[in-house]
N, C-alpha and C. Protein backbone atom coordinates (compact mmCIF):
# COMPACT_ATOMS: atom_id res chain seq x y z
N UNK A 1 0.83 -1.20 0.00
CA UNK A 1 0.00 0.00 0.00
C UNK A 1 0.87 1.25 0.00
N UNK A 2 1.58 1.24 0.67
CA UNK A 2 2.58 2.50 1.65
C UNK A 2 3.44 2.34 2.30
N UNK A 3 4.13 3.18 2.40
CA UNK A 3 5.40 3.15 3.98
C UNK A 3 4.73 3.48 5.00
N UNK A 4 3.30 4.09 5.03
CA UNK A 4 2.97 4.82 5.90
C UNK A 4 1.76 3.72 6.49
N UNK A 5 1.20 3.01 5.85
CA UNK A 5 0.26 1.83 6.77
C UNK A 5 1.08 0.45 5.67
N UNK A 6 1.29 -0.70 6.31
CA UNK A 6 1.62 -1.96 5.51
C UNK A 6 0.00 -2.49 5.47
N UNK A 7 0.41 -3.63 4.32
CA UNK A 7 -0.74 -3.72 3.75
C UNK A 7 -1.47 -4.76 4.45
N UNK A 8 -0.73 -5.56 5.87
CA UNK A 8 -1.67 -5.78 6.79
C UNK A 8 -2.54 -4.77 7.71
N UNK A 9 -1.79 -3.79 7.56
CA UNK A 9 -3.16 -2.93 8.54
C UNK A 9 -4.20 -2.43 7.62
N UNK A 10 -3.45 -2.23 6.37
CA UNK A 10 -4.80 -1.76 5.26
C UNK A 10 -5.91 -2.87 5.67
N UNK A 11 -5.80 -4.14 5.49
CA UNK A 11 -6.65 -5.11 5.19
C UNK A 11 -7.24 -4.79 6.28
N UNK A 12 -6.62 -4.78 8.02
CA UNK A 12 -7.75 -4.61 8.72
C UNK A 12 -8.66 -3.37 8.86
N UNK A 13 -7.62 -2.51 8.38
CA UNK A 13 -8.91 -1.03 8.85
C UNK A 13 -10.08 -1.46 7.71
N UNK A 14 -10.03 -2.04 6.31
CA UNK A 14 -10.85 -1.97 5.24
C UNK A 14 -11.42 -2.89 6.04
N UNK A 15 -11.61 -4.14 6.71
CA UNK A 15 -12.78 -4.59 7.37
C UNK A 15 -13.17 -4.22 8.41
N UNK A 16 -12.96 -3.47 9.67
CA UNK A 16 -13.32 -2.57 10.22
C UNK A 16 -14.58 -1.10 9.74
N UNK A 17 -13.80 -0.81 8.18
CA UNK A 17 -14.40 0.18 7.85
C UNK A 17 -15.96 -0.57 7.07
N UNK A 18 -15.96 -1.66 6.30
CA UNK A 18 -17.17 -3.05 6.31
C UNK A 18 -17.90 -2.84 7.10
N UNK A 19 -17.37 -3.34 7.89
CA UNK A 19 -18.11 -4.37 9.40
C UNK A 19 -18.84 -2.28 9.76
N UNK A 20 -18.12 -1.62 10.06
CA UNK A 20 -19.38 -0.70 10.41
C UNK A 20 -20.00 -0.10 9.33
N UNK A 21 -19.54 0.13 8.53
CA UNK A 21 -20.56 0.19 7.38
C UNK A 21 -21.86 -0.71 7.18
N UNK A 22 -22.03 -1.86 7.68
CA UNK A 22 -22.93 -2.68 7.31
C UNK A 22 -23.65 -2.48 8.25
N UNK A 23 -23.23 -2.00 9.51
CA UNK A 23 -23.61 -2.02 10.79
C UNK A 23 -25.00 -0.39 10.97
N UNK A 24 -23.95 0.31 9.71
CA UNK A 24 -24.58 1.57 9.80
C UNK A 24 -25.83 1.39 9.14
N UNK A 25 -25.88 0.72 7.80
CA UNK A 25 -27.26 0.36 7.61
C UNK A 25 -28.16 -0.28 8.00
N UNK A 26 -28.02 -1.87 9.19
CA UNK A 26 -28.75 -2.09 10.02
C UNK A 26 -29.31 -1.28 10.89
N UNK A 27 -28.60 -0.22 11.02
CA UNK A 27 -29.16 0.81 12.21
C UNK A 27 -28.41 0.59 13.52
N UNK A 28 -27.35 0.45 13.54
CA UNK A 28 -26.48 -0.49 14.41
C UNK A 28 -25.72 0.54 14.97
N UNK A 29 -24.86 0.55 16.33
CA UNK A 29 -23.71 1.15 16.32
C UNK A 29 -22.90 1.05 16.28
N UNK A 30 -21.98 1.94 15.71
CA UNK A 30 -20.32 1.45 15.19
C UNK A 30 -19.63 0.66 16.00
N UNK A 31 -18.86 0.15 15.94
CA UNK A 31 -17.83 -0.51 16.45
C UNK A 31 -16.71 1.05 16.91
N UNK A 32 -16.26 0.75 18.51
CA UNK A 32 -14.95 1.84 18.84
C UNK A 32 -13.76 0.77 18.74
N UNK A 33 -13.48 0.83 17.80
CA UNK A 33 -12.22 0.11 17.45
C UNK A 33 -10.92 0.53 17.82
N UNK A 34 -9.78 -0.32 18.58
CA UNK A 34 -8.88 0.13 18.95
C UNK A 34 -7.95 0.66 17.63
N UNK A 35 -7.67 1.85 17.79
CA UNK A 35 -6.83 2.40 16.61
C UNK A 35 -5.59 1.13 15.84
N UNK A 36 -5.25 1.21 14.60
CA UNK A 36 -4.68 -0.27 13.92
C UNK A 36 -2.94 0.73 13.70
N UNK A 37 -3.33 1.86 13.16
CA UNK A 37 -2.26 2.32 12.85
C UNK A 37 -1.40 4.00 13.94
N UNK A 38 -0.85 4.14 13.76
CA UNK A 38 -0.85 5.77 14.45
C UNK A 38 0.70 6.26 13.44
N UNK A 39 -0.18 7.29 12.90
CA UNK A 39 1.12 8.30 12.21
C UNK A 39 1.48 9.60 13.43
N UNK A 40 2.76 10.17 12.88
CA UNK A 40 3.00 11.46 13.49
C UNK A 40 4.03 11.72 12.13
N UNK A 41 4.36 13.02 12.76
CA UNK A 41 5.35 14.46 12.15
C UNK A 41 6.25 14.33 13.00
N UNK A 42 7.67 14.14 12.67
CA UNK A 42 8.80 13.95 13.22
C UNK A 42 9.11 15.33 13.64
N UNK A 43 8.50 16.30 13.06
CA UNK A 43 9.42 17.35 13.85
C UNK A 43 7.85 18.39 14.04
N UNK A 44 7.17 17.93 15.07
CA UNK A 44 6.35 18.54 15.37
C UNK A 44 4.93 17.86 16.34
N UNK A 45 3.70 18.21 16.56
CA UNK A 45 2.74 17.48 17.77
C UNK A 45 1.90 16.70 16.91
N UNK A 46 1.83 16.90 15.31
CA UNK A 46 0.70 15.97 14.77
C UNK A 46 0.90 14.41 14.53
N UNK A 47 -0.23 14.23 14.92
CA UNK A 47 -0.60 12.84 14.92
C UNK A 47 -1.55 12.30 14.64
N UNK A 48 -1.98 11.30 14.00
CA UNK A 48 -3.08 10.70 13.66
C UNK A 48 -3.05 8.92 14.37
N UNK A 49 -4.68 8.60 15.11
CA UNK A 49 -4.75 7.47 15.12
C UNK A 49 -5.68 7.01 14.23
N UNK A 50 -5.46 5.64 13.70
CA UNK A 50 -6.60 5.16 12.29
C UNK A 50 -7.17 4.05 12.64
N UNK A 51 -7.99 4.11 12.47
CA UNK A 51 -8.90 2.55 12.87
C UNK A 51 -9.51 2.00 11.50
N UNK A 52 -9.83 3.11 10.56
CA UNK A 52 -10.80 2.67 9.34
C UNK A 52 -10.72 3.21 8.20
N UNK A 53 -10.30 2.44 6.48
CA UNK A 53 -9.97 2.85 5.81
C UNK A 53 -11.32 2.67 4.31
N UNK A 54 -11.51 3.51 3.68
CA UNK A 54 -12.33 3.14 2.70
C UNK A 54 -11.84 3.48 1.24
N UNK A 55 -12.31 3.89 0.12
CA UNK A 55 -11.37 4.05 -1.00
C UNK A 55 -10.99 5.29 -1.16
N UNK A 56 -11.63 6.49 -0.13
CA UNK A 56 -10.93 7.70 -0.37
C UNK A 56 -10.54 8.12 0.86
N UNK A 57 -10.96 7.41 1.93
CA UNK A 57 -10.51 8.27 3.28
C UNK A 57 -10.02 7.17 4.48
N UNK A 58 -9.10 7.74 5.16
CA UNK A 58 -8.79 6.83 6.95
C UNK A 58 -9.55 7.88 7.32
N UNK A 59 -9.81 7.20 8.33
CA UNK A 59 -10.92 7.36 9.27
C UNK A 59 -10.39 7.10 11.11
N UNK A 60 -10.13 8.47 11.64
CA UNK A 60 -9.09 8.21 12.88
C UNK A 60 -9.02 9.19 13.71
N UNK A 61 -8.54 10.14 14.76
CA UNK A 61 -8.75 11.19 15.45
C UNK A 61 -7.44 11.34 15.01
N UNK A 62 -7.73 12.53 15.00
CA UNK A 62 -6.59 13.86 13.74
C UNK A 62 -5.92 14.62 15.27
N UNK A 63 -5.09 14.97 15.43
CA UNK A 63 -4.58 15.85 15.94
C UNK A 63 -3.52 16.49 15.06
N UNK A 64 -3.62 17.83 15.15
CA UNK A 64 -2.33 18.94 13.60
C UNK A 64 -1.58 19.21 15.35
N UNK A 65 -1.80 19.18 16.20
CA UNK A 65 -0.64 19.71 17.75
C UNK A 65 -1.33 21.17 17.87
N UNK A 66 -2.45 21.57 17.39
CA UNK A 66 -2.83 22.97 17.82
C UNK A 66 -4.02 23.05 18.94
N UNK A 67 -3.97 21.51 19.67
CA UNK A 67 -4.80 21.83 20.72
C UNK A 67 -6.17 21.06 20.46
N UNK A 68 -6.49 20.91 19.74
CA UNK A 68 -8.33 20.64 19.50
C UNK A 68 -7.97 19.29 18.55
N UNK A 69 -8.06 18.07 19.19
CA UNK A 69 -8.06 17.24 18.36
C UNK A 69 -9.11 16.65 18.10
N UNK A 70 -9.58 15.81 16.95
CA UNK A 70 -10.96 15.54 16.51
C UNK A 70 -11.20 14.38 15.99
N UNK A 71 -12.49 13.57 15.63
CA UNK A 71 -12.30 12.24 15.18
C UNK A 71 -12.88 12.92 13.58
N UNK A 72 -12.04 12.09 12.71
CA UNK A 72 -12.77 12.45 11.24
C UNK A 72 -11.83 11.90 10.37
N UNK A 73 -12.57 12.33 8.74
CA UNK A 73 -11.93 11.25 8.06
C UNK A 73 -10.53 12.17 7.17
N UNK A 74 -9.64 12.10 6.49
CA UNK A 74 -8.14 12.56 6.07
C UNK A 74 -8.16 11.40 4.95
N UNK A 75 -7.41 12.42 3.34
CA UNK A 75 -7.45 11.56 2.51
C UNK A 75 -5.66 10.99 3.12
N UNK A 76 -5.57 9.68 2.54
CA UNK A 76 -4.52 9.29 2.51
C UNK A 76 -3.50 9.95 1.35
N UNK A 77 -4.04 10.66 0.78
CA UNK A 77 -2.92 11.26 -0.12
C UNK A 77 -2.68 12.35 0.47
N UNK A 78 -3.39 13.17 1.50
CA UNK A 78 -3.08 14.61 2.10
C UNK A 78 -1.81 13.59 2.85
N UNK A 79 -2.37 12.82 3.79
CA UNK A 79 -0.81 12.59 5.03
C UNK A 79 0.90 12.47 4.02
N UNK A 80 0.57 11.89 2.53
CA UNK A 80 1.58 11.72 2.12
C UNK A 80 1.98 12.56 1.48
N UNK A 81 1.58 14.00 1.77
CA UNK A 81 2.07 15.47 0.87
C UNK A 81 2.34 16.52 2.29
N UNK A 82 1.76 15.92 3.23
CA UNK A 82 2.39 16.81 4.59
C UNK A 82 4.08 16.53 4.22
N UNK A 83 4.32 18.01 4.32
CA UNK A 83 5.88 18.49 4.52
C UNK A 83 6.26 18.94 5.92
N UNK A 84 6.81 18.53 6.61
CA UNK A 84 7.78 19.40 7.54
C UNK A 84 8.81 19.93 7.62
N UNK A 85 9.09 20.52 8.27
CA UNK A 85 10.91 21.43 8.62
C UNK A 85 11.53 20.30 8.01
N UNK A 86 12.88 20.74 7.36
CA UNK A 86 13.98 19.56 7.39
C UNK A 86 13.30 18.50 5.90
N UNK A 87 12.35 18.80 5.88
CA UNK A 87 11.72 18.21 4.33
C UNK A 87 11.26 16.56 4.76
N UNK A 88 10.55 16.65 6.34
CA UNK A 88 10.34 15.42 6.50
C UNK A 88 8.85 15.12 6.36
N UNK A 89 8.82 13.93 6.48
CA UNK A 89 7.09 13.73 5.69
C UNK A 89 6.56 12.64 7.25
N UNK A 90 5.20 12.81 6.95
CA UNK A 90 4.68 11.91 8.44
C UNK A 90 5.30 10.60 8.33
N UNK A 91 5.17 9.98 9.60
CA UNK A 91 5.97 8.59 9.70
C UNK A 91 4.76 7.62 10.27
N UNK A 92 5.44 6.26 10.70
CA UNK A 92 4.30 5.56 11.03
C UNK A 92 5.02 4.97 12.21
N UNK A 93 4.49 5.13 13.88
CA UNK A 93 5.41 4.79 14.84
C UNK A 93 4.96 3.31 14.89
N UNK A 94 6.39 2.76 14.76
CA UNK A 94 6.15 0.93 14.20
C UNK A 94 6.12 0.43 15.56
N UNK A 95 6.68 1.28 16.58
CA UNK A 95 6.36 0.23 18.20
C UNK A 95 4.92 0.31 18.89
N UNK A 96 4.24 1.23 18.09
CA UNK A 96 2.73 1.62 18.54
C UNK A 96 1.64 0.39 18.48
N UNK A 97 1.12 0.68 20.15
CA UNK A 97 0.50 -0.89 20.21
C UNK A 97 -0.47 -0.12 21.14
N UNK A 98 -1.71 -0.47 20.61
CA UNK A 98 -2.86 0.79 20.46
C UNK A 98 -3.78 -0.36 22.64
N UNK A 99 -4.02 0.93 23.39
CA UNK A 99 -4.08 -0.02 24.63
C UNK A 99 -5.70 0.40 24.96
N UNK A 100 -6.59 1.09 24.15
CA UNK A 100 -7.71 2.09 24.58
C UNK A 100 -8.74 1.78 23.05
N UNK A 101 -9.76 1.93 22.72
CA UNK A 101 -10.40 2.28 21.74
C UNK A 101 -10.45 3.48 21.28
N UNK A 102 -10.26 3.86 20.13
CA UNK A 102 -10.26 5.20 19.50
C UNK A 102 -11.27 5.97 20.83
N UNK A 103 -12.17 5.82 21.18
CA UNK A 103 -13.07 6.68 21.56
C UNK A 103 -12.43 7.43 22.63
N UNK A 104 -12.12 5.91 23.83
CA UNK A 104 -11.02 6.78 25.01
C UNK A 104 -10.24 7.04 24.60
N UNK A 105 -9.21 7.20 23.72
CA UNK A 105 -8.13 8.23 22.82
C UNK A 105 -9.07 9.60 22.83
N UNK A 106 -9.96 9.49 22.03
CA UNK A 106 -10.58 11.16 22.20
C UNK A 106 -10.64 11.28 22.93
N UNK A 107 -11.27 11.05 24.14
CA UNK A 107 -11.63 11.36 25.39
C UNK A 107 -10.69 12.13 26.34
N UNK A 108 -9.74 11.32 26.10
CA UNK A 108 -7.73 11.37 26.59
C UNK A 108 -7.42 12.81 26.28
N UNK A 109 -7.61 12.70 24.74
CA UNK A 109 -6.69 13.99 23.70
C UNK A 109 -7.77 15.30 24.42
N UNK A 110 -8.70 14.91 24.34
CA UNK A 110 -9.41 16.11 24.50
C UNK A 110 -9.57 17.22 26.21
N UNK A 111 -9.03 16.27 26.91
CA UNK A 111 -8.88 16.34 28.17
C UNK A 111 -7.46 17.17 28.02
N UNK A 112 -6.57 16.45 27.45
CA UNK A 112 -4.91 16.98 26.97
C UNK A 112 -4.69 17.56 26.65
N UNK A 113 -5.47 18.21 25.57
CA UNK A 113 -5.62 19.06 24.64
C UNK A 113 -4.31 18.56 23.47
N UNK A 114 -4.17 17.19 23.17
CA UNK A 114 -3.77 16.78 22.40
C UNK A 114 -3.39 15.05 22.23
N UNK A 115 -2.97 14.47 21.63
CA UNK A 115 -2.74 12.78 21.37
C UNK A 115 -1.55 12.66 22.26
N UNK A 116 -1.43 11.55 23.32
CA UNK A 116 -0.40 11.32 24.53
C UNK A 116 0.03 10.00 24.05
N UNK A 117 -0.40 9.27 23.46
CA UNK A 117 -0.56 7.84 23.41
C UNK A 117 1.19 7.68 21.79
């Protein structure tokens, strides 16, 4: 897929992003899925956690480090055109081993006023 998700986490966020999709038309409620992937900016506070991928968007709580982080969806081609200082591009922290469901992540960030995890 990417440097930035391998194409085992693709596979799971795309059934994740299924499974509540199907869920949404039963009338169901989503699944709070523990985040699969987590990007950041090496030289700065943004971060993204992802739980769910579809053909144009992840689907994950966004933090840019300005305080107000949010759950929503980010094309995967924006994360791979973020530039930083030094000409670095977002990364994908490979020791990240997700301990909360996206939801208590918001809950966390929003208390924080940003992603701790």
């Amino acid at each position: 897929m990417s440097d930035l998700i391998t194409n085992e986490q693709l596979a799971q966020m795309v059934e994740n992003y299924r499974t509540n999709a199907a869920r949404s038309e039963e009338g169901s409620a989503p699944v709070d899925y523990k985040p699969v992937v987590k990007l950041f900016m090496p030289t700065g506070r943004a971060t993204w956690l992802l739980t769910e991928y579809d053909p144009d968007f992840v689907f994950g709580l966004c933090d840019l480090g300005f305080g107000f982080p949010e759950l929503g969806n980010v094309a995967l081609e924006e994360l791979h055109s973020v530039v930083g200082p030094f000409a670095l591009k977002a990364d994908r922290d490979t020791s990240f081993q997700a301990t909360m469901t996206l939801g208590k992540y918001a809950e966390e960030a929003r208390r924080n006023g940003g992603i701790t995890a």
